[in-house]
C-alpha atoms as a PDB file:
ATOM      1  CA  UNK A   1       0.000   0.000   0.000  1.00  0.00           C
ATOM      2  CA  UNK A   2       1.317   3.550  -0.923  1.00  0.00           C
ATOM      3  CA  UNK A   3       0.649   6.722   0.415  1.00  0.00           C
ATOM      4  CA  UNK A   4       0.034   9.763  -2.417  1.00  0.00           C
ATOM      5  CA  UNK A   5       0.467  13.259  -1.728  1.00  0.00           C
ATOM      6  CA  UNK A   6      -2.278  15.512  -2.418  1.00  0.00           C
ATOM      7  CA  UNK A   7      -2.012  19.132  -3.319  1.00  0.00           C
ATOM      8  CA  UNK A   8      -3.819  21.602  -0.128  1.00  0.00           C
ATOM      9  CA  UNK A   9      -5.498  23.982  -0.812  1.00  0.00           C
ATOM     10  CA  UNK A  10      -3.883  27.512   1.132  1.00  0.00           C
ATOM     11  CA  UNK A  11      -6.887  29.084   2.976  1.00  0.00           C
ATOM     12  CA  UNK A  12      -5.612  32.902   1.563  1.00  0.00           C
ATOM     13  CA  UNK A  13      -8.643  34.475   3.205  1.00  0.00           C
ATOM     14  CA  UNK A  14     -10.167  35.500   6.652  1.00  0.00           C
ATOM     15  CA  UNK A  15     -12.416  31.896   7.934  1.00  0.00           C
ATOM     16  CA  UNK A  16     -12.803  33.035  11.806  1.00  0.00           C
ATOM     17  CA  UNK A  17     -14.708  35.758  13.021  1.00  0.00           C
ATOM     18  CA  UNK A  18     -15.369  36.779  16.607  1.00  0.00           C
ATOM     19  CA  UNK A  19     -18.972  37.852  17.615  1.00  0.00           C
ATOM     20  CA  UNK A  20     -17.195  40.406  19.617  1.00  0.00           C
ATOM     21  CA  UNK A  21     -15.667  42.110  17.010  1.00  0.00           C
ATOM     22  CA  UNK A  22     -18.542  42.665  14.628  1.00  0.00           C
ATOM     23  CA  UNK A  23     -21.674  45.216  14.887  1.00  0.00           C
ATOM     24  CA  UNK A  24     -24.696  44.354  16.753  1.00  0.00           C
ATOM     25  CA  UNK A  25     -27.864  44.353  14.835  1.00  0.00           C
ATOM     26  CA  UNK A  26     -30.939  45.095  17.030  1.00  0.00           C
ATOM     27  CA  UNK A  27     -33.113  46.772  14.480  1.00  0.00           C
ATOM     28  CA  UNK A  28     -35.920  44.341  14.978  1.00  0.00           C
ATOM     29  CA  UNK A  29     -34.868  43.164  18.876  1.00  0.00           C
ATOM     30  CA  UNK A  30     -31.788  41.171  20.405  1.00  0.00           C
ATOM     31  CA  UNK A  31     -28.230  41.799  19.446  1.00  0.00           C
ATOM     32  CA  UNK A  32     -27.660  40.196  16.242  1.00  0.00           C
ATOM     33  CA  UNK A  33     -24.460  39.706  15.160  1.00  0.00           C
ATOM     34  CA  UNK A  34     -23.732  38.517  11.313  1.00  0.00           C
ATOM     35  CA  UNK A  35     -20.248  37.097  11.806  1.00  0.00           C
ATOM     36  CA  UNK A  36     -20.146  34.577   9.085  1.00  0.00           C
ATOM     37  CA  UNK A  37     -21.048  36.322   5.670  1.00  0.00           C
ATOM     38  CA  UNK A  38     -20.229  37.304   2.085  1.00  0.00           C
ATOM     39  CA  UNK A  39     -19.311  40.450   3.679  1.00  0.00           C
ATOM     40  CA  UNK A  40     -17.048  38.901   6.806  1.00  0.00           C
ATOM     41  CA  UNK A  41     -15.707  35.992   5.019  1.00  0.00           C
ATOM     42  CA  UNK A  42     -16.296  36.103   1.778  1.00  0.00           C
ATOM     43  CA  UNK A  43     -18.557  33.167   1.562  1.00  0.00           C
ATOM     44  CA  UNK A  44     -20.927  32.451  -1.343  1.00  0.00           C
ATOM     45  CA  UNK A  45     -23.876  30.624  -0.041  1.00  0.00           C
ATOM     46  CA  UNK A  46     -25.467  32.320   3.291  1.00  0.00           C
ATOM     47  CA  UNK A  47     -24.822  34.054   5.588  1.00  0.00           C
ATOM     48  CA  UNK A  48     -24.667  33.647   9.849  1.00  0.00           C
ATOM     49  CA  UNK A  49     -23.977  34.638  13.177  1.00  0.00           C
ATOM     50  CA  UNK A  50     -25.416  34.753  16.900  1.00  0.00           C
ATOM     51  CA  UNK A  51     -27.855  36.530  19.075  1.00  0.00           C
ATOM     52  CA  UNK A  52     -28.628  37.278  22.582  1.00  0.00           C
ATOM     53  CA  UNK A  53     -32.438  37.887  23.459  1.00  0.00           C
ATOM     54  CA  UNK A  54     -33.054  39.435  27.128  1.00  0.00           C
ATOM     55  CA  UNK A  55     -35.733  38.183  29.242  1.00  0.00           C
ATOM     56  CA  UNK A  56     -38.895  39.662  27.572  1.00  0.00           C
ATOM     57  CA  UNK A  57     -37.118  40.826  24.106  1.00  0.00           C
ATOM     58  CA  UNK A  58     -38.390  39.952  21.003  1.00  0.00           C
ATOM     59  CA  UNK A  59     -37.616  39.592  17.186  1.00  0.00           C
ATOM     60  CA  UNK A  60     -40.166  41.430  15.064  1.00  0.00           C
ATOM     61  CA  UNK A  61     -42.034  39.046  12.940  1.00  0.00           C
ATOM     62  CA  UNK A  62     -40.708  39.118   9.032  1.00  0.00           C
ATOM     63  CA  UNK A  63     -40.271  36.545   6.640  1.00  0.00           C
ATOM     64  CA  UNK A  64     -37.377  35.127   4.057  1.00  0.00           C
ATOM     65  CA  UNK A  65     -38.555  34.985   0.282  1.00  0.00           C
ATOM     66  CA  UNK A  66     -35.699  33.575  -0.593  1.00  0.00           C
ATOM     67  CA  UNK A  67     -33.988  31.741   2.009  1.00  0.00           C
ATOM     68  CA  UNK A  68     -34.454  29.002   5.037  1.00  0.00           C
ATOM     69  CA  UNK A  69     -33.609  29.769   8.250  1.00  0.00           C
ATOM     70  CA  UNK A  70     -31.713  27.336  10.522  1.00  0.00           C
ATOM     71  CA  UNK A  71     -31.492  28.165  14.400  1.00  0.00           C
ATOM     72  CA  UNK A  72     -29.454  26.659  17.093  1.00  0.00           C
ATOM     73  CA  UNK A  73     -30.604  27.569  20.860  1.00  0.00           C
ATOM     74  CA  UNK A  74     -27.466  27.569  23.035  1.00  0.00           C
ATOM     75  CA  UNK A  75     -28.850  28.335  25.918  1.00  0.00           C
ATOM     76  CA  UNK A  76     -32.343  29.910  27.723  1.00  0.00           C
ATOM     77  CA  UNK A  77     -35.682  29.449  26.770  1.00  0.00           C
ATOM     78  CA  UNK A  78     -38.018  30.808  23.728  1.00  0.00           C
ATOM     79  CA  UNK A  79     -40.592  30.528  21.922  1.00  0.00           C
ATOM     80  CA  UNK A  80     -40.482  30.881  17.639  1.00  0.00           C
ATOM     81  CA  UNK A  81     -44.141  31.377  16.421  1.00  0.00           C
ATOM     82  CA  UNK A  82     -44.260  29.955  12.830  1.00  0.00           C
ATOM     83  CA  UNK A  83     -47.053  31.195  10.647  1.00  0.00           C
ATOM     84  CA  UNK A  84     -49.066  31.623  13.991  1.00  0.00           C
ATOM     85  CA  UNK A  85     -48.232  28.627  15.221  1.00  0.00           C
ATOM     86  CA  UNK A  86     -46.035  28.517  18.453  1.00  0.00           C
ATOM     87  CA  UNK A  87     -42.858  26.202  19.274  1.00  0.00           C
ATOM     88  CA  UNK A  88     -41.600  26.073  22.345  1.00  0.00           C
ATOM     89  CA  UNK A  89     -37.135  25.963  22.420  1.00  0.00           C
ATOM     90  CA  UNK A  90     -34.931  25.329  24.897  1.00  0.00           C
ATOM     91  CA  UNK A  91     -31.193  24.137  25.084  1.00  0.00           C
ATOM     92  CA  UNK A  92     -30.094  21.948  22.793  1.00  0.00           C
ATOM     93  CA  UNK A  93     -32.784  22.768  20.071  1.00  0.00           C
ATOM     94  CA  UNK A  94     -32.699  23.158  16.389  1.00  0.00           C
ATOM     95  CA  UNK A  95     -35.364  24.687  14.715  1.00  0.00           C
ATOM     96  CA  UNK A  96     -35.356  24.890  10.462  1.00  0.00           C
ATOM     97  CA  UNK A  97     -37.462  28.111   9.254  1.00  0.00           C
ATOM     98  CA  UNK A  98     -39.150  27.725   5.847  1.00  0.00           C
ATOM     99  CA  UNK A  99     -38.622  29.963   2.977  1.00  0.00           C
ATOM    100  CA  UNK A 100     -41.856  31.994   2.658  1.00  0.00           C
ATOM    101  CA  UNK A 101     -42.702  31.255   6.920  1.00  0.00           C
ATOM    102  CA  UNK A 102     -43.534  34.270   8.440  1.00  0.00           C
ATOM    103  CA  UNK A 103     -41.580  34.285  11.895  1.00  0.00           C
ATOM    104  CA  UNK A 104     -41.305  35.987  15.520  1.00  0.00           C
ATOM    105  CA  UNK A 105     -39.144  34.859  18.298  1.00  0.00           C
ATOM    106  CA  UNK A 106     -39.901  35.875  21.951  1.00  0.00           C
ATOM    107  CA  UNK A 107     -37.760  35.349  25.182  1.00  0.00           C
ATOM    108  CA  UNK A 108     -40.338  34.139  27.978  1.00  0.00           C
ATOM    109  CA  UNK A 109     -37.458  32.962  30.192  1.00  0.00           C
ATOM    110  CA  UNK A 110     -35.593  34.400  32.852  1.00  0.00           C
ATOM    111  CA  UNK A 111     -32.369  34.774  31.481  1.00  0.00           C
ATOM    112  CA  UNK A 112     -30.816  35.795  28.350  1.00  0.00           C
ATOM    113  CA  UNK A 113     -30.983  32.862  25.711  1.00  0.00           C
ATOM    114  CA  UNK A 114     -28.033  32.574  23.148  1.00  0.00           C
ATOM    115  CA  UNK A 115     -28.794  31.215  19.844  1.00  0.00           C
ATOM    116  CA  UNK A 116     -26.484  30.455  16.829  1.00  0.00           C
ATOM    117  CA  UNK A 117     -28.001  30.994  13.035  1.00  0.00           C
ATOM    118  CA  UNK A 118     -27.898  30.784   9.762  1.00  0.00           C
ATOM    119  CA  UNK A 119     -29.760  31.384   6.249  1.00  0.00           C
ATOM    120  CA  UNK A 120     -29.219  30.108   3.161  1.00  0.00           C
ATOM    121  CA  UNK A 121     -29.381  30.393  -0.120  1.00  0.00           C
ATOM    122  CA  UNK A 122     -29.080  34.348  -0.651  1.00  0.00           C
ATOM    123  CA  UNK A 123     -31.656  36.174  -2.330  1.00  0.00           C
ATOM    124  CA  UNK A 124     -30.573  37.887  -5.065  1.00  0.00           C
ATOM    125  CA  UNK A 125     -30.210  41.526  -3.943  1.00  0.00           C
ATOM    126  CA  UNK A 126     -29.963  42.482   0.235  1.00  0.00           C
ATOM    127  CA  UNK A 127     -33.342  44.143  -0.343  1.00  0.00           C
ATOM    128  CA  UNK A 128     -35.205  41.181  -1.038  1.00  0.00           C
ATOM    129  CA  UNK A 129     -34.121  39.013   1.554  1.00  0.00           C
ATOM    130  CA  UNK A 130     -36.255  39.881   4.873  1.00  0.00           C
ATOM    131  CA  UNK A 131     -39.416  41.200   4.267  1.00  0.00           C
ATOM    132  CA  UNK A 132     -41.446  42.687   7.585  1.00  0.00           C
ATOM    133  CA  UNK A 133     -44.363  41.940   8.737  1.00  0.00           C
ATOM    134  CA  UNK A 134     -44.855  44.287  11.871  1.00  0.00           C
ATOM    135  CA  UNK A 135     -42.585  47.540  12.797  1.00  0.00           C
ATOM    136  CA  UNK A 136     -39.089  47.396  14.101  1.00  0.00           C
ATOM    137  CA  UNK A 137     -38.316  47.329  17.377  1.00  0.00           C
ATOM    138  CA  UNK A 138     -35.598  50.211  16.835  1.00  0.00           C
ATOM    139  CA  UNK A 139     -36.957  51.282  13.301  1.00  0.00           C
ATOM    140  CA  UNK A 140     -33.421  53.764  13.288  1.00  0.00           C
ATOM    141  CA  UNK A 141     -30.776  51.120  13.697  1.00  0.00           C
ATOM    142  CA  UNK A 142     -29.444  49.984  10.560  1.00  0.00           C
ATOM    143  CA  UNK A 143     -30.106  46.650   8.561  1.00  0.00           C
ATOM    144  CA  UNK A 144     -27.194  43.937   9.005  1.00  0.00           C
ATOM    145  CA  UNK A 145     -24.794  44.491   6.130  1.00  0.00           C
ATOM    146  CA  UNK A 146     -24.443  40.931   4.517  1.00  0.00           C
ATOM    147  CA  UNK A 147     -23.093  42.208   1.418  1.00  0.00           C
ATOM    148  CA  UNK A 148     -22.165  39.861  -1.826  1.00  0.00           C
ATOM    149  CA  UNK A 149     -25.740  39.451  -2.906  1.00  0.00           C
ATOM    150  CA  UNK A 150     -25.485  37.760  -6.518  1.00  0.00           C
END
């Protein structure tokens, strides 16, 4: 048996991102940080990051025309209404959001729940790719900067 040698390929490009070191969001509630994103990273196919959502903070409901939504609950307790429908989350939970599903996610714990996310594919231009369904929280703040849209 032989061993062959295969060419790497050199990583020539910034991969790791620290949640610390990029902008909160909290336009619609929470402090949402994209760290993982065409902008970021360079990356081609979605974009990501993590938020914090106090005891009694919400997301605005909105909606993704063209992308799913994929959440990770780190920690705390929530609850992610789906099209009117609610679903409880705690530790430990994934939860995959639809293309199309309109979405709200509320903190009914006592402590501040930590979630990791991500959405995928991109929609074509930033502006089509959250569409809301009820006013900001902080209508001001700016929208997350994704960039790279095809």
């Amino acid at each position: 048996m032989s061993i062959v040698e295969t060419d790497r390929t050199e990583i020539t490009r910034t991969v790791k991102v620290a949640a610390a070191s990029v902008e909160a969001n909290v336009k619609r509630g929470g402090d949402i940080r994209v760290t993982l994103s065409p902008k970021t990273v360079g990356c081609t196919s979605g974009f990501g990051g993590v938020m914090d959502l106090a005891p009694g903070d919400h997301v605005t409901e909105h909606y993704h025309p063209y992308s799913e939504e994929f959440l990770h609950v780190v920690s705390g307790e929530l609850e992610m209404t789906l099209d009117g429908q609610p679903v409880k989350l705690g530790p430990g939970d994934s939860l995959l959001v639809p293309i199309g599903v309109r979405h709200r996610l509320v903190n009914n714990g006592e402590t501040v729940a930590h979630c990791a996310f991500h959405l995928s594919p991109l929609a074509p231009r930033p502006e089509l790719g959250h569409v809301d369904t009820e006013p900001a929280r902080h209508p001001g703040a700016a929208n997350p900067q994704v960039g790279g849209h095809r």
